[in-house]
C-alpha atoms as a PDB file:
ATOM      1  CA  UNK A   1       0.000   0.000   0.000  1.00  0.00           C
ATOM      2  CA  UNK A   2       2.652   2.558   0.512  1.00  0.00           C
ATOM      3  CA  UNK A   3       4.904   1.656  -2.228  1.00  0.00           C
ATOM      4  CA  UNK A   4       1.997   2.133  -4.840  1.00  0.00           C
ATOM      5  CA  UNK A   5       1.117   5.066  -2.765  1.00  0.00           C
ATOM      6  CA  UNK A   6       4.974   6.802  -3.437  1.00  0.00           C
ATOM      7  CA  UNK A   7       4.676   5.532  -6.866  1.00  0.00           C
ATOM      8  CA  UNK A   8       1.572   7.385  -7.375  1.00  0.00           C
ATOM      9  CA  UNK A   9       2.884  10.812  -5.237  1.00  0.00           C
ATOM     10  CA  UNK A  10       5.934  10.769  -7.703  1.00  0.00           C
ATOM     11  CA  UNK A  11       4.176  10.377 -10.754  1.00  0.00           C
ATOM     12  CA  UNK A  12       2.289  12.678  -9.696  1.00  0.00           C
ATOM     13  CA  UNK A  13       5.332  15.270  -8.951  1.00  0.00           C
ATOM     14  CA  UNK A  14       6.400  14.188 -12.568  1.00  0.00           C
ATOM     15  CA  UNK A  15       3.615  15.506 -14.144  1.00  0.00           C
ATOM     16  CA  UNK A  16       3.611  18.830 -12.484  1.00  0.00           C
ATOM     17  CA  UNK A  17       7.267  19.168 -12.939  1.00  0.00           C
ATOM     18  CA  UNK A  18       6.332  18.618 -17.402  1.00  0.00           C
ATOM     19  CA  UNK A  19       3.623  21.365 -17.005  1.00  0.00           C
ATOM     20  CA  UNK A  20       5.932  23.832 -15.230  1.00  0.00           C
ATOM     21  CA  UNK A  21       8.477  23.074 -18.456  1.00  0.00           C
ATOM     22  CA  UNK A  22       5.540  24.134 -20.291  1.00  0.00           C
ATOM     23  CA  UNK A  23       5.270  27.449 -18.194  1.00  0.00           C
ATOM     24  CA  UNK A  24       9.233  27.809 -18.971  1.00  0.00           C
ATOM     25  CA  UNK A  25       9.051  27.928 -22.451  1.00  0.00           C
ATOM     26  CA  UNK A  26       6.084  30.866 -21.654  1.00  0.00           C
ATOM     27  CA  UNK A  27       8.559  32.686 -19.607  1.00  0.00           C
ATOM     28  CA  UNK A  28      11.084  32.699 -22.678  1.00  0.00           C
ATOM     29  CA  UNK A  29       8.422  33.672 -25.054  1.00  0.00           C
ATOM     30  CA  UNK A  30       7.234  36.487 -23.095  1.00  0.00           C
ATOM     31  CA  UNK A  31      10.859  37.866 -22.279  1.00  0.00           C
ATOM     32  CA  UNK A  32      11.106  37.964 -25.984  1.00  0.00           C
ATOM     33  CA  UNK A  33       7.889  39.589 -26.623  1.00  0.00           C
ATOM     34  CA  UNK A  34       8.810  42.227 -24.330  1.00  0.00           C
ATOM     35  CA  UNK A  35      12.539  42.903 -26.462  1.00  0.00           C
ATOM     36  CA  UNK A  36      10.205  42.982 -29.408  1.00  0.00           C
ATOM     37  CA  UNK A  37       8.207  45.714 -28.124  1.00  0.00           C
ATOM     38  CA  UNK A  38      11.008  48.182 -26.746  1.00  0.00           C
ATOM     39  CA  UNK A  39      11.638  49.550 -30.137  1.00  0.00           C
ATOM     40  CA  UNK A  40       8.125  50.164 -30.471  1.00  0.00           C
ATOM     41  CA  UNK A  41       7.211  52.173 -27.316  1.00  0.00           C
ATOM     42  CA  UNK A  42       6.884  55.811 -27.496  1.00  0.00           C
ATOM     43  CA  UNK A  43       9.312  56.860 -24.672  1.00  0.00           C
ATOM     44  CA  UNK A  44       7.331  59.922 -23.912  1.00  0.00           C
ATOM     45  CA  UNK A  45       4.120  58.024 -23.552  1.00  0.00           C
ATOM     46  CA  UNK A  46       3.489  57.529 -19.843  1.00  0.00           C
ATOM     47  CA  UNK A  47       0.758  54.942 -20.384  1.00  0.00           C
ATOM     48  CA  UNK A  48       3.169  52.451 -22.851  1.00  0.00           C
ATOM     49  CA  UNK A  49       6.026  53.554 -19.659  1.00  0.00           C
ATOM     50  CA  UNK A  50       4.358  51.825 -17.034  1.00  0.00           C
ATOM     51  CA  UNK A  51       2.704  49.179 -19.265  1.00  0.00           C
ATOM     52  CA  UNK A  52       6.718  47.636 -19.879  1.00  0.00           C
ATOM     53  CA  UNK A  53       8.130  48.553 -16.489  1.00  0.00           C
ATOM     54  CA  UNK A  54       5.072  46.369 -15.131  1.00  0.00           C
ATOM     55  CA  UNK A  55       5.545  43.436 -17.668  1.00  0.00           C
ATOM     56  CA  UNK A  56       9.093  43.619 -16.600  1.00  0.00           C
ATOM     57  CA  UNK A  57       8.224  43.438 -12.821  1.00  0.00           C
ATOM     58  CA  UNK A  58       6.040  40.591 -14.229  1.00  0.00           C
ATOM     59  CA  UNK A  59       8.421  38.714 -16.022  1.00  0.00           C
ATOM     60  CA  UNK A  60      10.666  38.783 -13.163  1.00  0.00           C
ATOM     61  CA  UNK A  61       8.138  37.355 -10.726  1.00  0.00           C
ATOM     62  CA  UNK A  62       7.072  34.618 -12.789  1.00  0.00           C
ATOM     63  CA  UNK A  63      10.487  33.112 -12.974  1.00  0.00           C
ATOM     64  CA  UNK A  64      10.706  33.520  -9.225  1.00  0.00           C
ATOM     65  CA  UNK A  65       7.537  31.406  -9.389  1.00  0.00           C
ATOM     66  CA  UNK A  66       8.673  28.771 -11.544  1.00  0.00           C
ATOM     67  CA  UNK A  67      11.825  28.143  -9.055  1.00  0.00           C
ATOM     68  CA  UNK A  68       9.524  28.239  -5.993  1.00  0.00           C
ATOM     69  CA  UNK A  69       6.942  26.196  -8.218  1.00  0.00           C
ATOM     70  CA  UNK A  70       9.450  23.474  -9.066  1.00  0.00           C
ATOM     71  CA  UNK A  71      11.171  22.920  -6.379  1.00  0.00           C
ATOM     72  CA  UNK A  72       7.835  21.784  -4.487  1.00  0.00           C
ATOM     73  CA  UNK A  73       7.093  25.400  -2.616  1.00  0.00           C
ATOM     74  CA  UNK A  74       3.337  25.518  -3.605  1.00  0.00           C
ATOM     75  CA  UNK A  75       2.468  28.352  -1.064  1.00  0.00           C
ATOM     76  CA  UNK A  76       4.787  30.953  -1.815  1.00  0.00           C
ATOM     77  CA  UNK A  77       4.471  30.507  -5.261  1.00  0.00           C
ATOM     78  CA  UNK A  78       0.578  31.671  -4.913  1.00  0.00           C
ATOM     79  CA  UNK A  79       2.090  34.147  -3.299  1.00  0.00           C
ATOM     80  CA  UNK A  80       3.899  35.524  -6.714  1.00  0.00           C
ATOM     81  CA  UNK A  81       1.241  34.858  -8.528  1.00  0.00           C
ATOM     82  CA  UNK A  82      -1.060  37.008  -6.589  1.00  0.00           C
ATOM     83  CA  UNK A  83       1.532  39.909  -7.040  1.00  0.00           C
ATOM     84  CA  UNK A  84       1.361  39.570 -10.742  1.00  0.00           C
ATOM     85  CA  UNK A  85      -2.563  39.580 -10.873  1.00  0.00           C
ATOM     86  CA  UNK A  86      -2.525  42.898  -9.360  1.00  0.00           C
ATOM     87  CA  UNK A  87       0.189  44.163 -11.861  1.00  0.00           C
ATOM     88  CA  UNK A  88      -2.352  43.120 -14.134  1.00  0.00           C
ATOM     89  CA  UNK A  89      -5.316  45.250 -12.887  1.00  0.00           C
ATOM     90  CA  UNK A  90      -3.022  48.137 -12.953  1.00  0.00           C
ATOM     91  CA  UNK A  91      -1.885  47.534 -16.212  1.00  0.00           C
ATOM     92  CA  UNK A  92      -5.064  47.445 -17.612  1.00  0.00           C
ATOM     93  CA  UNK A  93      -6.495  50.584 -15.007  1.00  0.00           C
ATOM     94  CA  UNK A  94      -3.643  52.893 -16.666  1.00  0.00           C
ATOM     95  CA  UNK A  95      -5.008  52.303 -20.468  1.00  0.00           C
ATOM     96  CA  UNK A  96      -8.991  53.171 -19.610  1.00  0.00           C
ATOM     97  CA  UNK A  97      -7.121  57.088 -19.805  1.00  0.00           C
ATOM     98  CA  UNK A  98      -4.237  58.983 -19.190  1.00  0.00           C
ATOM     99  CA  UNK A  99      -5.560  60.675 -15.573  1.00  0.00           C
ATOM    100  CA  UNK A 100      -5.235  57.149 -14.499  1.00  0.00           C
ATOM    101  CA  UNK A 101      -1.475  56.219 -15.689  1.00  0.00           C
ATOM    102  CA  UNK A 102      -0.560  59.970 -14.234  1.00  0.00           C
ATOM    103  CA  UNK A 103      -2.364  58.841 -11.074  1.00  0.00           C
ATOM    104  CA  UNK A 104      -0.315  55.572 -10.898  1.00  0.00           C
ATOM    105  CA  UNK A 105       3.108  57.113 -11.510  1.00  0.00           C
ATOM    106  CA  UNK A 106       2.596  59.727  -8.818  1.00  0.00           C
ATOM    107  CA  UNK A 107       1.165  57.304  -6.556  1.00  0.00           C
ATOM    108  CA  UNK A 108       4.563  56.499  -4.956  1.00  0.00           C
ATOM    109  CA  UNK A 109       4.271  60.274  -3.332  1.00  0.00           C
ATOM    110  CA  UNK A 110       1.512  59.296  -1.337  1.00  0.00           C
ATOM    111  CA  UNK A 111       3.293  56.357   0.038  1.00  0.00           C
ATOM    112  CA  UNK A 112       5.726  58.609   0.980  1.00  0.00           C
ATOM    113  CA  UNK A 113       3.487  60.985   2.854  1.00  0.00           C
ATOM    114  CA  UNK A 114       1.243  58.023   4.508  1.00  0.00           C
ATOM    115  CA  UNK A 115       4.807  56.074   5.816  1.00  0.00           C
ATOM    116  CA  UNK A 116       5.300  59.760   7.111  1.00  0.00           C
ATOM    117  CA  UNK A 117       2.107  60.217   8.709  1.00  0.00           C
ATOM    118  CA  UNK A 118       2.527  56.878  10.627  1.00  0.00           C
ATOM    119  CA  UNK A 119       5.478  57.649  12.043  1.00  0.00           C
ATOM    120  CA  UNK A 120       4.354  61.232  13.115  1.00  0.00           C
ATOM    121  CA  UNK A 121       1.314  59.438  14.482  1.00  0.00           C
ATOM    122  CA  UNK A 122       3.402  57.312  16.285  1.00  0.00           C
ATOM    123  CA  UNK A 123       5.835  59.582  18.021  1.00  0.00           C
ATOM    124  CA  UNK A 124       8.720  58.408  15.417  1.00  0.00           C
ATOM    125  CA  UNK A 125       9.005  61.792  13.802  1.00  0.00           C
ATOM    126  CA  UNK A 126       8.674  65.200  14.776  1.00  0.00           C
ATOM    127  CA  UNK A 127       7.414  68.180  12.690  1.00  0.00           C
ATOM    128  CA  UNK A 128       7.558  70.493  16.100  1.00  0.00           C
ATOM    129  CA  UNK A 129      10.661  72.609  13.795  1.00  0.00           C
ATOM    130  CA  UNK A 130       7.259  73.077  11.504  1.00  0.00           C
ATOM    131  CA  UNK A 131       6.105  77.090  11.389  1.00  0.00           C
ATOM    132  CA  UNK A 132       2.676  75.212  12.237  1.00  0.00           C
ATOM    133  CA  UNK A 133       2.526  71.804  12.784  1.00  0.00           C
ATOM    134  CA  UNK A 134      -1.576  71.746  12.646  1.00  0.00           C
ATOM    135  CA  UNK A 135      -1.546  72.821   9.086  1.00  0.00           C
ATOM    136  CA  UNK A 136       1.264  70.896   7.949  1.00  0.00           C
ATOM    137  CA  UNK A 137      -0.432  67.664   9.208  1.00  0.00           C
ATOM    138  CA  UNK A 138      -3.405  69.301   7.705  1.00  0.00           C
ATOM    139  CA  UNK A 139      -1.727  69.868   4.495  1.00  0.00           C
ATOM    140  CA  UNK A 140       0.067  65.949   4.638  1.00  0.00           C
ATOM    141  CA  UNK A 141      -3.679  64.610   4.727  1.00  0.00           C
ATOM    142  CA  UNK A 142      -4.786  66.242   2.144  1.00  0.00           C
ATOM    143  CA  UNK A 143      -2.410  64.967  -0.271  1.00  0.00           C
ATOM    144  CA  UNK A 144      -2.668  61.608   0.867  1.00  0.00           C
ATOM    145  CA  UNK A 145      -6.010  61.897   0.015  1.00  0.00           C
ATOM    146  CA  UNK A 146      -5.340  63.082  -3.778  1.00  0.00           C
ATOM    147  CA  UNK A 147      -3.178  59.911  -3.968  1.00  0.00           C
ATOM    148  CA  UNK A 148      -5.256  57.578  -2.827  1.00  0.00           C
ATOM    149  CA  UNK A 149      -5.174  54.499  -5.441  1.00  0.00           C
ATOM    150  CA  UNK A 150      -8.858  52.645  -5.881  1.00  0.00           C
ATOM    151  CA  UNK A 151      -8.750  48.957  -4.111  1.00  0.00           C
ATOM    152  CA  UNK A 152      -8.199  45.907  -5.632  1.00  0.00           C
ATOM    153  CA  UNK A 153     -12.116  45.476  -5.895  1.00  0.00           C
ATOM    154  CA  UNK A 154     -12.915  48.399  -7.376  1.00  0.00           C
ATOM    155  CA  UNK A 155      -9.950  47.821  -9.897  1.00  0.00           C
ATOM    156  CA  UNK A 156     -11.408  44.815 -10.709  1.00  0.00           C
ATOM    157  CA  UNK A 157     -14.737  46.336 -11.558  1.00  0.00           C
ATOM    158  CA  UNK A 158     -13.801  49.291 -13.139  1.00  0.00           C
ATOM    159  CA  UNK A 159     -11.369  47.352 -15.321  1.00  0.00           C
ATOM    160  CA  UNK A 160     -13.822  44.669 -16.240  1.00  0.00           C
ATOM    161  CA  UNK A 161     -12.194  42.034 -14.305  1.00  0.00           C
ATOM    162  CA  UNK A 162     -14.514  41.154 -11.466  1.00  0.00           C
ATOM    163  CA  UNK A 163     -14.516  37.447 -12.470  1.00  0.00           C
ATOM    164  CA  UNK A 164     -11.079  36.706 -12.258  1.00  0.00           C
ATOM    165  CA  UNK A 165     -11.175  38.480  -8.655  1.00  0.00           C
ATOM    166  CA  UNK A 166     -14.134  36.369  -7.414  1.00  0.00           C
ATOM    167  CA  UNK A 167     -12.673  33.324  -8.911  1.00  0.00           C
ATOM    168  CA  UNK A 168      -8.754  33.566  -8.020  1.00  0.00           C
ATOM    169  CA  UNK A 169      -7.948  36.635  -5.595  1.00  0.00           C
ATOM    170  CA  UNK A 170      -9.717  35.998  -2.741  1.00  0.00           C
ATOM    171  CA  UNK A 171      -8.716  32.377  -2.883  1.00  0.00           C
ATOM    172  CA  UNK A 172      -5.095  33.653  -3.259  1.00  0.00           C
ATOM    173  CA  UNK A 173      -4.637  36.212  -0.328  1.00  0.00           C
ATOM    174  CA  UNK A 174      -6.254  33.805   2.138  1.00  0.00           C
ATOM    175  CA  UNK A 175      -3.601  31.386   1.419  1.00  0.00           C
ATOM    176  CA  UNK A 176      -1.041  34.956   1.461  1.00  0.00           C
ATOM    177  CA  UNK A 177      -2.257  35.925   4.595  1.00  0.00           C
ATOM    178  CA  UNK A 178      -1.627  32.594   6.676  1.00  0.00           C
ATOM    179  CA  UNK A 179      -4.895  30.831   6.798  1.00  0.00           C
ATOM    180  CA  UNK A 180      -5.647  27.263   7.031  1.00  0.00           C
ATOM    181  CA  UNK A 181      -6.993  27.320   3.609  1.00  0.00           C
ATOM    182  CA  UNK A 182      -3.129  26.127   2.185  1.00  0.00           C
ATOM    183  CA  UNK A 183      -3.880  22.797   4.062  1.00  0.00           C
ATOM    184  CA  UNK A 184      -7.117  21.705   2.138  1.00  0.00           C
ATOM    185  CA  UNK A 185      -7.655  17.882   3.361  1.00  0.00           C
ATOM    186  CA  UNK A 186      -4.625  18.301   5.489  1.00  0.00           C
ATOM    187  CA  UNK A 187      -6.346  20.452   7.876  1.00  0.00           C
ATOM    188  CA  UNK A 188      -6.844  17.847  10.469  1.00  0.00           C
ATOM    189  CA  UNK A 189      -3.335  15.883   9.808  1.00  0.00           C
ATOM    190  CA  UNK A 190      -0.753  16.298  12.638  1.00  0.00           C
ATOM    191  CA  UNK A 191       1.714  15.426  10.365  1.00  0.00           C
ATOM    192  CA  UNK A 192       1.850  17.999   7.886  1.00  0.00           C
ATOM    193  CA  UNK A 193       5.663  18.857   7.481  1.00  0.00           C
ATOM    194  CA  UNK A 194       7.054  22.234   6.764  1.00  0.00           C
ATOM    195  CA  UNK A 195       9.596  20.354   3.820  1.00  0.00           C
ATOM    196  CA  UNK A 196       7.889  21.220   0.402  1.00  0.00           C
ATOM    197  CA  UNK A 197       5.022  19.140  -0.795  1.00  0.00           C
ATOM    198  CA  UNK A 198       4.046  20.044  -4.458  1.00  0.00           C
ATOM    199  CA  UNK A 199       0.506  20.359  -3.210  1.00  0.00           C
ATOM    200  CA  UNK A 200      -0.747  23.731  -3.861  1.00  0.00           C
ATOM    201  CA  UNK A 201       0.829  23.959  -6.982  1.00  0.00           C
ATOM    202  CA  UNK A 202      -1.410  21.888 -10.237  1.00  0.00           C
ATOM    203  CA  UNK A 203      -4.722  23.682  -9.594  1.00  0.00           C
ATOM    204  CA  UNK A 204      -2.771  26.859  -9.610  1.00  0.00           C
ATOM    205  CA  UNK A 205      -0.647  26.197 -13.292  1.00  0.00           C
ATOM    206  CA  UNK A 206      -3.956  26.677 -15.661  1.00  0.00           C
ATOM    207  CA  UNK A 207      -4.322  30.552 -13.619  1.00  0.00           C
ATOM    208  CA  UNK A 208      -0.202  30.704 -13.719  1.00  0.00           C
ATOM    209  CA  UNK A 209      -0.598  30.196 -17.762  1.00  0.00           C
ATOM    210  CA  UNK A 210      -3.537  32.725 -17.852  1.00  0.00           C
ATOM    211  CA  UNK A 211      -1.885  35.321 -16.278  1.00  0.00           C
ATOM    212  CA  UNK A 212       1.164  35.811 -18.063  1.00  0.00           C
ATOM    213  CA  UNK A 213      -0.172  35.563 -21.122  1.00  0.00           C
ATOM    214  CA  UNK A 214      -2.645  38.616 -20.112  1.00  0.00           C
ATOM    215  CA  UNK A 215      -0.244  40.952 -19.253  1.00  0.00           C
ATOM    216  CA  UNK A 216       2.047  40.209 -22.434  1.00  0.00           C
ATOM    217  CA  UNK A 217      -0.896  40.681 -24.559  1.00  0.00           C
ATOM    218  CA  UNK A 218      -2.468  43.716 -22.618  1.00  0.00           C
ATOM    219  CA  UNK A 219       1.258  45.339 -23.491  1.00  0.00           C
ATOM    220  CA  UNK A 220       0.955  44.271 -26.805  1.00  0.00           C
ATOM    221  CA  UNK A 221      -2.576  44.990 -27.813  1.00  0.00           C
ATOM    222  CA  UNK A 222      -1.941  48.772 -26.686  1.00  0.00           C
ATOM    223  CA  UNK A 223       1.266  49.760 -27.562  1.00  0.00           C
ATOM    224  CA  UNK A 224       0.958  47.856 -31.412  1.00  0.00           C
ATOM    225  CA  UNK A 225      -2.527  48.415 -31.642  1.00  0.00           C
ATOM    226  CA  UNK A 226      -3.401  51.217 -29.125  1.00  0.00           C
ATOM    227  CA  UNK A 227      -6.722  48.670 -28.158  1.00  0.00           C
ATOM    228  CA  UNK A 228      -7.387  47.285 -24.833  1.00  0.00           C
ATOM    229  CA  UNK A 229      -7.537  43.607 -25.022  1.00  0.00           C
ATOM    230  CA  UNK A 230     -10.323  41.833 -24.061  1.00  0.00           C
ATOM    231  CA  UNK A 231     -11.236  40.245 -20.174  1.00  0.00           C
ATOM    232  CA  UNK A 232     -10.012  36.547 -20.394  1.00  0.00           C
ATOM    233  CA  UNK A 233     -12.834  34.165 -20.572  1.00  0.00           C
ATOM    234  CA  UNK A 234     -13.197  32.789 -16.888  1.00  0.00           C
ATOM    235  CA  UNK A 235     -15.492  30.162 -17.882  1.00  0.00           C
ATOM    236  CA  UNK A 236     -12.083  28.373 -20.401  1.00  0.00           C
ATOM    237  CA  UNK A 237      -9.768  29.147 -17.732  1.00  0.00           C
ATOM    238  CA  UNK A 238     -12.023  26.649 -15.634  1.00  0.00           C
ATOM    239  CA  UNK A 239     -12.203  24.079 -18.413  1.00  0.00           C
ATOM    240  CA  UNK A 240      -7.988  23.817 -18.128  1.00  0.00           C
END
């Protein structure tokens, strides 16, 4: 019984390992893709800007997903791929018009002021040099306000991509954020180890496939064709 049973967890293992070659030969093709589309960029463009720094960022993370991926590492790997559905929301939330993209790119000033906020809040830094410190925390408010990026959800809706939130997201940040969720039918083993497992990763490849190929097309599709490509098709995505 538990030889056929390791015979059937490494075939198993085997099988993932072929798909994630599969997944390797996307990475390549969408490295490429990007080269290909350098040349054709307008460099004072802001929108076709962000759409290649964020399919770089992209690219990046999905090979740090195949290594995690491969090597058995099933949770952090969702992990990744979480990070590059959100670079897909923004990617295709900078294209529906320009106040959006100049929105984006600025947004890393309100980081600035909300990290500063916090640690004024907490005692960490001091504005008591200020002429008056009132209206200069009055003033830091209000441009955290006009920096203020929309939420995942409502990036998802206003960017037609609702679907893949319900479906994926949710699913993904539970298993982010620590829950039990990562164990499935393991939830009431004792002996779930902390070495890597390969469980958490197959029913994740179809979405891993999905994704990538989004975001190279999205860059595509706008800077070739200045169109915004269409929502993927949930319902196929579920047939993989």
């Amino acid at each position: 019984m538990e030889k056929s049973k390791k015979l059937f967890e490494e075939s198993s293992e085997e099988e993932i390992l072929k798909q994630l070659e599969n997944l390797e030969k996307l990475s390549e093709d969408a490295k490429h893709n990007y080269d290909c589309l350098i040349p054709k960029r307008n460099p004072k463009d802001l929108q076709h800007q962000i759409l290649l720094l964020s399919l770089s960022r992209v690219c990046k993370y999905f090979d740090a997903y195949l290594i995690l991926a491969k090597n058995g590492y099933g949770e952090p790997a969702v992990n990744l791929l979480r990070s590059i559905f959100e670079a897909s929301l923004w990617m295709r939330w900078i294209l529906i018009k320009k106040e959006n993209a100049e929105r984006y790119f600025n947004s890393s000033k309100g980081e600035a002021i909300r990290i500063a906020q916090k640690n004024i809040g907490r005692g960490l830094a001091k504005i008591k040099n200020a002429p008056d410190p009132e209206l200069m925390k009055k003033m830091l408010e209000d441009e955290a306000k006009k920096n203020t990026l929309p939420r995942w959800e409502e990036l998802a809706n206003e960017t037609g991509m609702m679907d893949m939130y319900v479906l994926i997201y949710k699913f993904m940040s539970a298993m982010s954020h620590g829950t039990f969720l990562f164990l499935g039918e393991r939830f009431m083993d004792q002996r779930v180890s902390p070495n890597p497992d390969f469980k958490n990763i197959e029913p994740f490849i179809p979405i891993a496939n999905n994704l990538l190929r989004d975001c190279v097309l999205v860059a595509e599709m706008w800077i070739e064709d200045n169109k915004i490509r269409e929502t993927p098709d949930v319902k196929e995505l579920i047939k993989m």
